[in-house]
PDB file of N, CA and C in Angstrom:
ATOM      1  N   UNK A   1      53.065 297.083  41.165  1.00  0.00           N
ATOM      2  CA  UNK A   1      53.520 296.595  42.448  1.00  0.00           C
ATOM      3  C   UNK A   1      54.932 297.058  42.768  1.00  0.00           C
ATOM      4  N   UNK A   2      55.634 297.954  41.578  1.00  0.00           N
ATOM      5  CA  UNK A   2      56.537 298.573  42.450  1.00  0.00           C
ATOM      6  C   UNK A   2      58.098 296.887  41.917  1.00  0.00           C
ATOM      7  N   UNK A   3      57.898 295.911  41.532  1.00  0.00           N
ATOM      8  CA  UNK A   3      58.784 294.892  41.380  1.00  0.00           C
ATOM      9  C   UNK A   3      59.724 295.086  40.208  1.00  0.00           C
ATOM     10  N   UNK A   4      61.011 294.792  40.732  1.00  0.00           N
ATOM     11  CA  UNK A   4      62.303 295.200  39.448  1.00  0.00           C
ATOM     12  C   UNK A   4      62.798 293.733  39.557  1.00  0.00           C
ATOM     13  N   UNK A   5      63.536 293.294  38.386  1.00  0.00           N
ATOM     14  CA  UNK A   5      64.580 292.263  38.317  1.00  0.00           C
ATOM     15  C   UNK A   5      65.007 292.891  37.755  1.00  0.00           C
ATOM     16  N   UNK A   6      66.777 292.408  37.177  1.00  0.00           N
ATOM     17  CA  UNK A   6      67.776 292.406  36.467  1.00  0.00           C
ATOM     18  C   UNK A   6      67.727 291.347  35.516  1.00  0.00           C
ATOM     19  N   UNK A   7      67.753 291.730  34.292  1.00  0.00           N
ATOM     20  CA  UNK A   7      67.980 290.488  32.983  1.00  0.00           C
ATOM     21  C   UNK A   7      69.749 290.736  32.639  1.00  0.00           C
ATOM     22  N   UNK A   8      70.046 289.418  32.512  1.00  0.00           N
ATOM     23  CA  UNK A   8      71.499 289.364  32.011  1.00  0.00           C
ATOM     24  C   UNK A   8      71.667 289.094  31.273  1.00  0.00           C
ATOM     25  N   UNK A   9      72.707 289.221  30.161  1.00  0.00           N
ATOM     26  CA  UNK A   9      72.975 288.416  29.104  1.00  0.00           C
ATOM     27  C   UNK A   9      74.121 287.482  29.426  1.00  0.00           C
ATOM     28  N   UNK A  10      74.037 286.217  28.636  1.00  0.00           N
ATOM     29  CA  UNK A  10      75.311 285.148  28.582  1.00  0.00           C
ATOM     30  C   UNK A  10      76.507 285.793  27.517  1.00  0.00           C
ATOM     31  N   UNK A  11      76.055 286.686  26.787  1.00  0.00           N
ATOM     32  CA  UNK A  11      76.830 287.027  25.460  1.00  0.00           C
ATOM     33  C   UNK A  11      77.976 287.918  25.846  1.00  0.00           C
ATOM     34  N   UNK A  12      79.433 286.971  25.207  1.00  0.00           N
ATOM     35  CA  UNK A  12      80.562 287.534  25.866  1.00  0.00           C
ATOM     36  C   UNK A  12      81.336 286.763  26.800  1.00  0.00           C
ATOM     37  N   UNK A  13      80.603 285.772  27.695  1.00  0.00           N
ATOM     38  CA  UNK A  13      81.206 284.571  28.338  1.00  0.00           C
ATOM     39  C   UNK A  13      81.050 283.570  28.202  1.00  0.00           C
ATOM     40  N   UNK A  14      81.154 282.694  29.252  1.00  0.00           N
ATOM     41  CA  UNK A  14      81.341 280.958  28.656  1.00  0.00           C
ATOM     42  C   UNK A  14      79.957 280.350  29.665  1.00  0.00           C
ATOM     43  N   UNK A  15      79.207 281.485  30.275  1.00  0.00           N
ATOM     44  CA  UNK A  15      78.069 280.846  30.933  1.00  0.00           C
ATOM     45  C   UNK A  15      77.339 279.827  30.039  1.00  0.00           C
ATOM     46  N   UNK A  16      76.791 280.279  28.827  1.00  0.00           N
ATOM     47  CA  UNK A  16      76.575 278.848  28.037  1.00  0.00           C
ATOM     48  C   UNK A  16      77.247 277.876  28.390  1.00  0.00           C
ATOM     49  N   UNK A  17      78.910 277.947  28.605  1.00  0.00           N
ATOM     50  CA  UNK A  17      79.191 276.676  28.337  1.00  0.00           C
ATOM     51  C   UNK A  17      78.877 276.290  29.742  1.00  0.00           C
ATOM     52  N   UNK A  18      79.160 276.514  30.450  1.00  0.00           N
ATOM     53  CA  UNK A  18      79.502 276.242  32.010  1.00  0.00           C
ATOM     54  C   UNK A  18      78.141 275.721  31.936  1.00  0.00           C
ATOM     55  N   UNK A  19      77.277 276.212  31.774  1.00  0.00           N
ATOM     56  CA  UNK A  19      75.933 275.602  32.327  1.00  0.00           C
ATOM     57  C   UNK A  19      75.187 274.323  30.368  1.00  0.00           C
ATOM     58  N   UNK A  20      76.157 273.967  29.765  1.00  0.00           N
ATOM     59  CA  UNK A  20      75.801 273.180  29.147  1.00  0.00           C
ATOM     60  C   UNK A  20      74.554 273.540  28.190  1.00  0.00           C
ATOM     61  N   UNK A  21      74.731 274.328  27.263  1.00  0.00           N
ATOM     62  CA  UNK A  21      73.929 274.681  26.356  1.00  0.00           C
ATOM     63  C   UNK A  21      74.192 275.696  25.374  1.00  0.00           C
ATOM     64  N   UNK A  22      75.445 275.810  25.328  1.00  0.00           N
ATOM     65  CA  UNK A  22      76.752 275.908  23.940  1.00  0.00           C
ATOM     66  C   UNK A  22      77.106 275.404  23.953  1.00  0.00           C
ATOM     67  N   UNK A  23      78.080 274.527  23.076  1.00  0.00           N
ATOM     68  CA  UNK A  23      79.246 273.274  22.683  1.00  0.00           C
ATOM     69  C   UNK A  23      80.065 273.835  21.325  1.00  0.00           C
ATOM     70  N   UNK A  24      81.576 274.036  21.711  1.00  0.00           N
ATOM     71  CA  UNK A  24      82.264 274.322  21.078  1.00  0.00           C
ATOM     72  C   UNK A  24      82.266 272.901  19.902  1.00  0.00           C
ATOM     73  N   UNK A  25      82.748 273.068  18.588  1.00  0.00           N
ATOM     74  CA  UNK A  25      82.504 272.431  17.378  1.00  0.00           C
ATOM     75  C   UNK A  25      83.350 271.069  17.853  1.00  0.00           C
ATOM     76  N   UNK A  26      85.029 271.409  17.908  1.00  0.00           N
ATOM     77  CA  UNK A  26      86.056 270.323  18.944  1.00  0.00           C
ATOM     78  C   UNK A  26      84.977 269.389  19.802  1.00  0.00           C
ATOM     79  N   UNK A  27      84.393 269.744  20.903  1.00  0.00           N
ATOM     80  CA  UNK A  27      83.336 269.184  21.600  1.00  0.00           C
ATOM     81  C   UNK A  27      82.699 267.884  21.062  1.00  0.00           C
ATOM     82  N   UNK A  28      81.401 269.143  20.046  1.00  0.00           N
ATOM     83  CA  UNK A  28      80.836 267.915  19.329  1.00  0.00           C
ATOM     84  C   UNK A  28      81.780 266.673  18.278  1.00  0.00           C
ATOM     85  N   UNK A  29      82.417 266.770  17.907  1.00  0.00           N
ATOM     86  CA  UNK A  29      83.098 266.491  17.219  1.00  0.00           C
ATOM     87  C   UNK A  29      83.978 264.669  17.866  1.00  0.00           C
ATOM     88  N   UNK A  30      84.372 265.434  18.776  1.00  0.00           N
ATOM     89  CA  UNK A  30      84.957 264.582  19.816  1.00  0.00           C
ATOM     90  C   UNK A  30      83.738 263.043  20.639  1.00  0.00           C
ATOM     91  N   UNK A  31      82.339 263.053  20.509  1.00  0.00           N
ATOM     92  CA  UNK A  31      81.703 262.495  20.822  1.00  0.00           C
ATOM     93  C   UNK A  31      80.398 262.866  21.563  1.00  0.00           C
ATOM     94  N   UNK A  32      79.779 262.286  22.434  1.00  0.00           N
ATOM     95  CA  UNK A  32      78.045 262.953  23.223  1.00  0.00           C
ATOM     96  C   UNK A  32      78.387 263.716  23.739  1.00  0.00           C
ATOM     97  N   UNK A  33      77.885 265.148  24.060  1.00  0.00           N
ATOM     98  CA  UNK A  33      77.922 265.972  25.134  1.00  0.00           C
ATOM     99  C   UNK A  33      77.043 265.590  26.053  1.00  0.00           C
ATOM    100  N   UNK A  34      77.102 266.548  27.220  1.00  0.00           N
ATOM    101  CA  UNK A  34      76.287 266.644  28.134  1.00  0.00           C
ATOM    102  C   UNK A  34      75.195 267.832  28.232  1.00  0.00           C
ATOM    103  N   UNK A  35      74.135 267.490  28.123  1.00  0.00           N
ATOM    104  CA  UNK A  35      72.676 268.360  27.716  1.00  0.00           C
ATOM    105  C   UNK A  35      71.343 267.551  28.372  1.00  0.00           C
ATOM    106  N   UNK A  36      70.967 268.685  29.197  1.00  0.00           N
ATOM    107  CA  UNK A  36      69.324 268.369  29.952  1.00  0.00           C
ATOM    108  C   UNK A  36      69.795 266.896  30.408  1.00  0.00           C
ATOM    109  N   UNK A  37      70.855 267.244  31.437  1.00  0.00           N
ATOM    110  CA  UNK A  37      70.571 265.685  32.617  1.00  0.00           C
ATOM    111  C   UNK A  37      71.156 264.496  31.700  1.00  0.00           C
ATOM    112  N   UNK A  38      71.884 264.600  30.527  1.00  0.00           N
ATOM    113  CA  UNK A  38      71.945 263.257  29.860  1.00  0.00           C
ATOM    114  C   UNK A  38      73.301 263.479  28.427  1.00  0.00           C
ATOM    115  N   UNK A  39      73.683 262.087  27.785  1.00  0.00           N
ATOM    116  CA  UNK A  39      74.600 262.831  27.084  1.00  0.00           C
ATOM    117  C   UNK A  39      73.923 262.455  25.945  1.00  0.00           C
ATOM    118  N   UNK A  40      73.869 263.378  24.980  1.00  0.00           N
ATOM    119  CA  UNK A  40      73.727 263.692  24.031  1.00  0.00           C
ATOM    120  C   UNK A  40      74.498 263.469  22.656  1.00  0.00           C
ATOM    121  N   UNK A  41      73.907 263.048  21.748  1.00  0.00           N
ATOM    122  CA  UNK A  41      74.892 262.917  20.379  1.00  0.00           C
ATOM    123  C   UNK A  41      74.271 263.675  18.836  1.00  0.00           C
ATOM    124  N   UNK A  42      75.222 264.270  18.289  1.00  0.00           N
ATOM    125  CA  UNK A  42      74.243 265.207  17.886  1.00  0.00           C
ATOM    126  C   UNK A  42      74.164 266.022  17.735  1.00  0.00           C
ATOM    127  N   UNK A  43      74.196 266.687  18.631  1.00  0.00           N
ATOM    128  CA  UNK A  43      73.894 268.255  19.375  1.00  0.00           C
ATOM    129  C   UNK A  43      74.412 269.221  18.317  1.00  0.00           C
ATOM    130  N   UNK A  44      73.735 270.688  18.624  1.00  0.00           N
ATOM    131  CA  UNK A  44      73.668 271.437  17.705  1.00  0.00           C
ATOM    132  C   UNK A  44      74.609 272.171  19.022  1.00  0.00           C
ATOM    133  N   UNK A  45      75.405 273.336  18.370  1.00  0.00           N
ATOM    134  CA  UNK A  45      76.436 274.176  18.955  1.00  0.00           C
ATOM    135  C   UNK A  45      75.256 275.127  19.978  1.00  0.00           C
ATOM    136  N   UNK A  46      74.189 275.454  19.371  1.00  0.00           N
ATOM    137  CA  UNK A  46      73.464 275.801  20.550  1.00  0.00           C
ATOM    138  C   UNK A  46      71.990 275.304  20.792  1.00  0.00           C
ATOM    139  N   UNK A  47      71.793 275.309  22.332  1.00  0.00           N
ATOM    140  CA  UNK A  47      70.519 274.666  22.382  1.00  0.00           C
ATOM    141  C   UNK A  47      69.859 275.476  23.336  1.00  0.00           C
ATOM    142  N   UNK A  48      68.637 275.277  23.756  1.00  0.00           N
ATOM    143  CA  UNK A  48      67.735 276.143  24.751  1.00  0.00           C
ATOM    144  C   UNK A  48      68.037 275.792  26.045  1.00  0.00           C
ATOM    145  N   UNK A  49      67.884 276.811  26.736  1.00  0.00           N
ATOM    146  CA  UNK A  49      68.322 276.344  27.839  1.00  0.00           C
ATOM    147  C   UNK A  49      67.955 277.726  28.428  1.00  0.00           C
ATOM    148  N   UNK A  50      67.348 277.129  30.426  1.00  0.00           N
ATOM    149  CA  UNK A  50      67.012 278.678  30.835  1.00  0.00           C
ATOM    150  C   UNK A  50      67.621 278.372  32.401  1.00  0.00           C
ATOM    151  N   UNK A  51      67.855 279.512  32.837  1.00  0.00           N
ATOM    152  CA  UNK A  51      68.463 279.213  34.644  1.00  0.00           C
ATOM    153  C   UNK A  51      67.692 280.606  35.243  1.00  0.00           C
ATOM    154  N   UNK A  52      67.781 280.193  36.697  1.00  0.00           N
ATOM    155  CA  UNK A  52      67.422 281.629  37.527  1.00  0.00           C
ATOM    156  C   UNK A  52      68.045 281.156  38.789  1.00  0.00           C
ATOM    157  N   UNK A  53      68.376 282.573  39.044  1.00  0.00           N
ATOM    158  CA  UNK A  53      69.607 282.649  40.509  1.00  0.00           C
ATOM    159  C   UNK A  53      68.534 283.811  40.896  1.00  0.00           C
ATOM    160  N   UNK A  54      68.886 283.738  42.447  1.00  0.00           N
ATOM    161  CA  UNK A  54      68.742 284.774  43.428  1.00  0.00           C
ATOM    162  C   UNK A  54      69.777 284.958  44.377  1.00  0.00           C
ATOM    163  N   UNK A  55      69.712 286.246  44.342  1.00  0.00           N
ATOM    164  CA  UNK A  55      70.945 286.822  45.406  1.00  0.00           C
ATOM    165  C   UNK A  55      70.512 287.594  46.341  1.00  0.00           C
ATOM    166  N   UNK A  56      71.049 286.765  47.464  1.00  0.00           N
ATOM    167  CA  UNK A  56      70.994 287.583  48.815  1.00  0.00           C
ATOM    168  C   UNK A  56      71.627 288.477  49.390  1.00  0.00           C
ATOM    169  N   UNK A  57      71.308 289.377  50.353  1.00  0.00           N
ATOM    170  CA  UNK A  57      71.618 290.480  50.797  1.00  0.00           C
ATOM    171  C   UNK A  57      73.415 290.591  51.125  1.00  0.00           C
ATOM    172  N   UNK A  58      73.695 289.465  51.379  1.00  0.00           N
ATOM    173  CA  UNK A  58      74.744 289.291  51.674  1.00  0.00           C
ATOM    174  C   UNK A  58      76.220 288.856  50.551  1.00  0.00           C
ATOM    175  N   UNK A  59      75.043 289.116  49.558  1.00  0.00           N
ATOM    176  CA  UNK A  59      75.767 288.876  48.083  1.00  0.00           C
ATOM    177  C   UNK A  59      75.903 287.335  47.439  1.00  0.00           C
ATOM    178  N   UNK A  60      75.281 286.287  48.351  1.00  0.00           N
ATOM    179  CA  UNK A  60      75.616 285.155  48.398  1.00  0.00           C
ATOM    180  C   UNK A  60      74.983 285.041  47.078  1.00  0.00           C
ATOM    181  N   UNK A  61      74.874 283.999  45.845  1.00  0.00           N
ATOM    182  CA  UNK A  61      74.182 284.002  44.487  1.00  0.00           C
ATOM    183  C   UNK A  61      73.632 282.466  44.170  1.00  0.00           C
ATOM    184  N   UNK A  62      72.609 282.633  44.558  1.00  0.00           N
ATOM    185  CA  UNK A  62      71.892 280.916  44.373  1.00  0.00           C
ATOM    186  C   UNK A  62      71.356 280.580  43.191  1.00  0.00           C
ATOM    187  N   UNK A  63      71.604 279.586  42.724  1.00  0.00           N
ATOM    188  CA  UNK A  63      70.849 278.420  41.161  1.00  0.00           C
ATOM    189  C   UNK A  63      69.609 278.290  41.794  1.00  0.00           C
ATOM    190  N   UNK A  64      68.538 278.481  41.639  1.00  0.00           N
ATOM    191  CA  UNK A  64      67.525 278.213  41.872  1.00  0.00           C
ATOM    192  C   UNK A  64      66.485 277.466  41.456  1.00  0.00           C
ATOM    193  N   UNK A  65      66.584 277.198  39.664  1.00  0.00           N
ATOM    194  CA  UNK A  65      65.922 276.894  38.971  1.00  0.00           C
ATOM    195  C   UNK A  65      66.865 276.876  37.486  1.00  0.00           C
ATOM    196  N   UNK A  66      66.591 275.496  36.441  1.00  0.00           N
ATOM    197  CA  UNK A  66      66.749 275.413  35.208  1.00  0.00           C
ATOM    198  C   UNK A  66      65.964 274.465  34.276  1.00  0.00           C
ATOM    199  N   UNK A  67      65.596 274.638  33.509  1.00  0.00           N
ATOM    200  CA  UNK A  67      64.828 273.949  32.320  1.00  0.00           C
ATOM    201  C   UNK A  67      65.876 274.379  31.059  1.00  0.00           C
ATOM    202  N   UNK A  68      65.669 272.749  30.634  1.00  0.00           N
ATOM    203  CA  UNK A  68      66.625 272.807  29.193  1.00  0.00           C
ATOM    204  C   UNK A  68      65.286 271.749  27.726  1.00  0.00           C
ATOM    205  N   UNK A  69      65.852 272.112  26.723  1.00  0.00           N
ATOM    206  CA  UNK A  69      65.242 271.472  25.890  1.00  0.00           C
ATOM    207  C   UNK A  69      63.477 272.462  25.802  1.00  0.00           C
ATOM    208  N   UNK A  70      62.504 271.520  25.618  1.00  0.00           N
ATOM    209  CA  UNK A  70      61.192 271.881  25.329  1.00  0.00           C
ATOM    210  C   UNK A  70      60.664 272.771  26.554  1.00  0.00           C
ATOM    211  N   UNK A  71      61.248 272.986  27.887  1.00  0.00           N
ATOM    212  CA  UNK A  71      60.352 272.938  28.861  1.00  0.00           C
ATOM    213  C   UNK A  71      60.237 274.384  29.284  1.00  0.00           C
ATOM    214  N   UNK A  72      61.131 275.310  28.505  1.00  0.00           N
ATOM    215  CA  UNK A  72      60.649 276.585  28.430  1.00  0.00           C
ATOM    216  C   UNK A  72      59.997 277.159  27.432  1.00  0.00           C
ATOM    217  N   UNK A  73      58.979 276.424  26.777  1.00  0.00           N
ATOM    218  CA  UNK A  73      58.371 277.059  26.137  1.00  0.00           C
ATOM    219  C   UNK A  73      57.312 277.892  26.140  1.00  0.00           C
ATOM    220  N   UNK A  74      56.995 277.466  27.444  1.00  0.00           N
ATOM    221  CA  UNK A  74      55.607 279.291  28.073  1.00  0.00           C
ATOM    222  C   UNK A  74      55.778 280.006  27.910  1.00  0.00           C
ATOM    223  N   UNK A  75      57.286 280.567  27.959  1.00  0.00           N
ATOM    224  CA  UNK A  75      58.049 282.010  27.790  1.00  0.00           C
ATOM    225  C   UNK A  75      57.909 282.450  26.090  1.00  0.00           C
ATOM    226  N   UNK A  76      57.756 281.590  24.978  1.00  0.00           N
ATOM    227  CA  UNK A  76      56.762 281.716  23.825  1.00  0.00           C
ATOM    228  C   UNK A  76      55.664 281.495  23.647  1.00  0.00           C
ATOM    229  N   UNK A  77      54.897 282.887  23.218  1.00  0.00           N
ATOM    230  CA  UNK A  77      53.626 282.848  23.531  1.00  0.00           C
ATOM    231  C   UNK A  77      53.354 282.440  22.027  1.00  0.00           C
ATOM    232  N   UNK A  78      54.210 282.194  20.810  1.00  0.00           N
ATOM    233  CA  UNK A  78      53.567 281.579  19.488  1.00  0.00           C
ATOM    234  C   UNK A  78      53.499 280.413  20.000  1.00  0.00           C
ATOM    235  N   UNK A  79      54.194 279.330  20.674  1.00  0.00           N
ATOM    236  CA  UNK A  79      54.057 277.976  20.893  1.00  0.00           C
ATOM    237  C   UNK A  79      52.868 277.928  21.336  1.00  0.00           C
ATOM    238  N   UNK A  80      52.538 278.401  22.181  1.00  0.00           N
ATOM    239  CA  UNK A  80      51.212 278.944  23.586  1.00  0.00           C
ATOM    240  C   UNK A  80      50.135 278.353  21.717  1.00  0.00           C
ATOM    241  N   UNK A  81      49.572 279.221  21.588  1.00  0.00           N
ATOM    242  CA  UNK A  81      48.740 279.240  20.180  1.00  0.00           C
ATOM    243  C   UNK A  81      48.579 278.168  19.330  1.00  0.00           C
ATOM    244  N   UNK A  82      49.629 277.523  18.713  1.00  0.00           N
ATOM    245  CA  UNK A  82      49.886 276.768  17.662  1.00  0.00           C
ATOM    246  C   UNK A  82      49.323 275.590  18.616  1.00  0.00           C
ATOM    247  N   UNK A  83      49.699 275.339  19.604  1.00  0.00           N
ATOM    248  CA  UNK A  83      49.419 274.188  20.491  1.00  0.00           C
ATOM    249  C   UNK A  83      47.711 274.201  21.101  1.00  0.00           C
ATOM    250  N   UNK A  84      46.741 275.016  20.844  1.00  0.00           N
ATOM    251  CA  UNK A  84      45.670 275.005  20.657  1.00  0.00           C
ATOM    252  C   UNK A  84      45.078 274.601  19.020  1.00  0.00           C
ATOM    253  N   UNK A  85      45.811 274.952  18.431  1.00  0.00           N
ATOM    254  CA  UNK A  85      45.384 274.590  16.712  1.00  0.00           C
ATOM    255  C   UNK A  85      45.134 273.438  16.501  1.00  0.00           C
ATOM    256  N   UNK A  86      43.839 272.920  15.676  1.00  0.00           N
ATOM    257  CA  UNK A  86      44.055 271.896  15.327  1.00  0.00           C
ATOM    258  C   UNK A  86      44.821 270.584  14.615  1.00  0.00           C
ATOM    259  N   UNK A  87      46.236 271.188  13.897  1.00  0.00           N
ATOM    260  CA  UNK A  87      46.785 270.160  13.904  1.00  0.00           C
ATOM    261  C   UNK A  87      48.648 270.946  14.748  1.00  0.00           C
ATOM    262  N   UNK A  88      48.043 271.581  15.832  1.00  0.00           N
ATOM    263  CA  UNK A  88      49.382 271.807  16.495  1.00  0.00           C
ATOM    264  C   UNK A  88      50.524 272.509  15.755  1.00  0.00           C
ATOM    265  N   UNK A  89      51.240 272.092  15.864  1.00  0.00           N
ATOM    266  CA  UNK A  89      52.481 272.837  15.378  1.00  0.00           C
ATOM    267  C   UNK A  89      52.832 272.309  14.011  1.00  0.00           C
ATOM    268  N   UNK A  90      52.364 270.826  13.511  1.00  0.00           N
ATOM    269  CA  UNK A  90      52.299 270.548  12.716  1.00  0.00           C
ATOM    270  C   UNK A  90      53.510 269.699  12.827  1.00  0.00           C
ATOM    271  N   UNK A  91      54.189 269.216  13.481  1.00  0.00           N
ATOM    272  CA  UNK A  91      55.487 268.850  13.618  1.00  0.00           C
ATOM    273  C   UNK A  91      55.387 267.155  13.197  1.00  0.00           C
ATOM    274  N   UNK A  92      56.173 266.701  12.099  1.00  0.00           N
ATOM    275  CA  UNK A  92      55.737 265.291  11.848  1.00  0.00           C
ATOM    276  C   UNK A  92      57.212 264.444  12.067  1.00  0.00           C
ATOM    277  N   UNK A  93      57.097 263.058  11.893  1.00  0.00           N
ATOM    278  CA  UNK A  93      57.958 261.896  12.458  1.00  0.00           C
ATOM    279  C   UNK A  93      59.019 262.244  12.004  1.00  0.00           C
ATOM    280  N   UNK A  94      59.499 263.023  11.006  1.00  0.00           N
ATOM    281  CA  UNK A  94      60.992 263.056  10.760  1.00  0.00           C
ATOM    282  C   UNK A  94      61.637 263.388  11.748  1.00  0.00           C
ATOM    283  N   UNK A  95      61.821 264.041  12.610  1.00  0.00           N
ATOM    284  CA  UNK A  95      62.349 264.684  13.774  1.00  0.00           C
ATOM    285  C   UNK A  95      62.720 266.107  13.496  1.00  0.00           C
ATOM    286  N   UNK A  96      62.178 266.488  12.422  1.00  0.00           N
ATOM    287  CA  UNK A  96      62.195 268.223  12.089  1.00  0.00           C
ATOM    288  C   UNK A  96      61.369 268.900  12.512  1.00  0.00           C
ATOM    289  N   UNK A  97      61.422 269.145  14.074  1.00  0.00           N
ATOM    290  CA  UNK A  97      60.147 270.150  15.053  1.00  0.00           C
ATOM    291  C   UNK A  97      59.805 271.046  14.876  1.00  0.00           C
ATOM    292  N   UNK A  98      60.953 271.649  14.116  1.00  0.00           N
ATOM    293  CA  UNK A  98      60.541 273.354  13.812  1.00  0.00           C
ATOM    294  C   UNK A  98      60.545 273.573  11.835  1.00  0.00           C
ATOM    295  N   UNK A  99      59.852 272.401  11.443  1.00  0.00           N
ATOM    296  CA  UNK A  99      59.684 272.655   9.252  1.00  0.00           C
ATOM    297  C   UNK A  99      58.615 273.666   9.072  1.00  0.00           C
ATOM    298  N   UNK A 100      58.004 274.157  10.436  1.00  0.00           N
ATOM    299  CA  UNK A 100      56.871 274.926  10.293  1.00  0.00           C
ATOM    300  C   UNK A 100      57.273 275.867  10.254  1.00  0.00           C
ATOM    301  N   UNK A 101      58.467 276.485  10.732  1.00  0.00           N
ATOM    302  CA  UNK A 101      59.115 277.881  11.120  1.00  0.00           C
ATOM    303  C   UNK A 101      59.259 278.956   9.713  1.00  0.00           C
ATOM    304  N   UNK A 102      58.560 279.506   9.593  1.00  0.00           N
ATOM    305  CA  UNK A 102      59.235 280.424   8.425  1.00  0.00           C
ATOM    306  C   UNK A 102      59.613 281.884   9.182  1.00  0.00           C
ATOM    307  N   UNK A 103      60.772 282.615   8.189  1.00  0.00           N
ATOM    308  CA  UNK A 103      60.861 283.856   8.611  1.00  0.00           C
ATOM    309  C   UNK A 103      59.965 285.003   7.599  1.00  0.00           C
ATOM    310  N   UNK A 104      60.236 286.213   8.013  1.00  0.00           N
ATOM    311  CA  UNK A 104      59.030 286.643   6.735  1.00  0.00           C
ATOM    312  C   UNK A 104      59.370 286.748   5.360  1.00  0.00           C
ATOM    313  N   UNK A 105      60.302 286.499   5.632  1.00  0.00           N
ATOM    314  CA  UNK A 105      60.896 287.092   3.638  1.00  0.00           C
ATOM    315  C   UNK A 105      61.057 285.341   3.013  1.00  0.00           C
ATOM    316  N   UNK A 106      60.808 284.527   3.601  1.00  0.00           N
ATOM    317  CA  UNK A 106      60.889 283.305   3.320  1.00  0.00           C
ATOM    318  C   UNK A 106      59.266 282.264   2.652  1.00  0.00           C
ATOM    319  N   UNK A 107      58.312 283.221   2.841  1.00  0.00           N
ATOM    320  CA  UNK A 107      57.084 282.519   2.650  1.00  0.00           C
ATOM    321  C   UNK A 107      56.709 282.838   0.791  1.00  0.00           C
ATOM    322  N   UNK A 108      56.500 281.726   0.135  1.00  0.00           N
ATOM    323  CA  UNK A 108      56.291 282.319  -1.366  1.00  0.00           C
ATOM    324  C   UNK A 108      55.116 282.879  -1.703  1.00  0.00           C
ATOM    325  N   UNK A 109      55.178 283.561  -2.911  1.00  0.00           N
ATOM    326  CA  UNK A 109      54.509 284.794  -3.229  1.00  0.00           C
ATOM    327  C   UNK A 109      52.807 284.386  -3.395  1.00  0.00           C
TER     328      UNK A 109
END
C-alpha cells in the first residue's frame, strides 16, 4: 500500500522520563512514583510503556495514544501464544510474572 512511518528511539533523552516510565534511583528512593495513571511504590527504574504522536502538515505534534504496564502486549507475539496454552504463562501468586522467562544460555542441560 505504498505506507511509511518513522520509528524513534527514547535512547539518549529524558522522554522516558517525561512521559513516566524511567525513574531515576534518587526518585525511587525518595518514595511512590507516578506510573500508568497512579503512584506507584516499588517501581523498577524501568517499566513498559508505549505512546504514539501524529504530526501534521503544519508541524503541529499530537499524543494520540498511550498504554503503560500489561496493555501492550499484542505487540509480543510470544505473549500472543503462551496465553492460548494450557496453563498460560504459567505465572503464579508470588507476584513473579515473568519466573517463566528464560534466556537461551540459561535453560539446564
Amino acid at each position: 500500500m505504498g505506507w511509511t512511518f518513522a520509528w524513534v528511539s527514547s535512547q539518549h533523552n529524558d522522554f522516558n522520563y517525561d512521559f513516566r516510565v524511567s525513574f531515576r534511583k534518587e526518585d525511587l528512593e525518595a518514595g511512590p512514583v507516578e506510573y500508568n495513571f497512579g503512584m506507584q511504590k516499588g517501581a523498577m527504574e524501568e517499566l513498559h510503556g508505549e505512546s504514539m504522536f501524529f504530526k501534521d502538515t503544519d508541524g503541529t505534534i499530537y499524543h494520540t495514544y498511550s498504554s503503560y504496564a500489561r496493555a501492550g502486549e499484542e505487540l509480543a507475539g510470544t505473549y500472543r501464544f503462551l496465553d492460548l496454552a494450557p496453563l498460560g504463562r504459567n505465572e503464579g501468586p508470588d507476584g513473579n510474572m515473568m519466573k517463566w522467562m528464560r534466556r537461551h544460555d540459561e535453560y539446564g542441560t
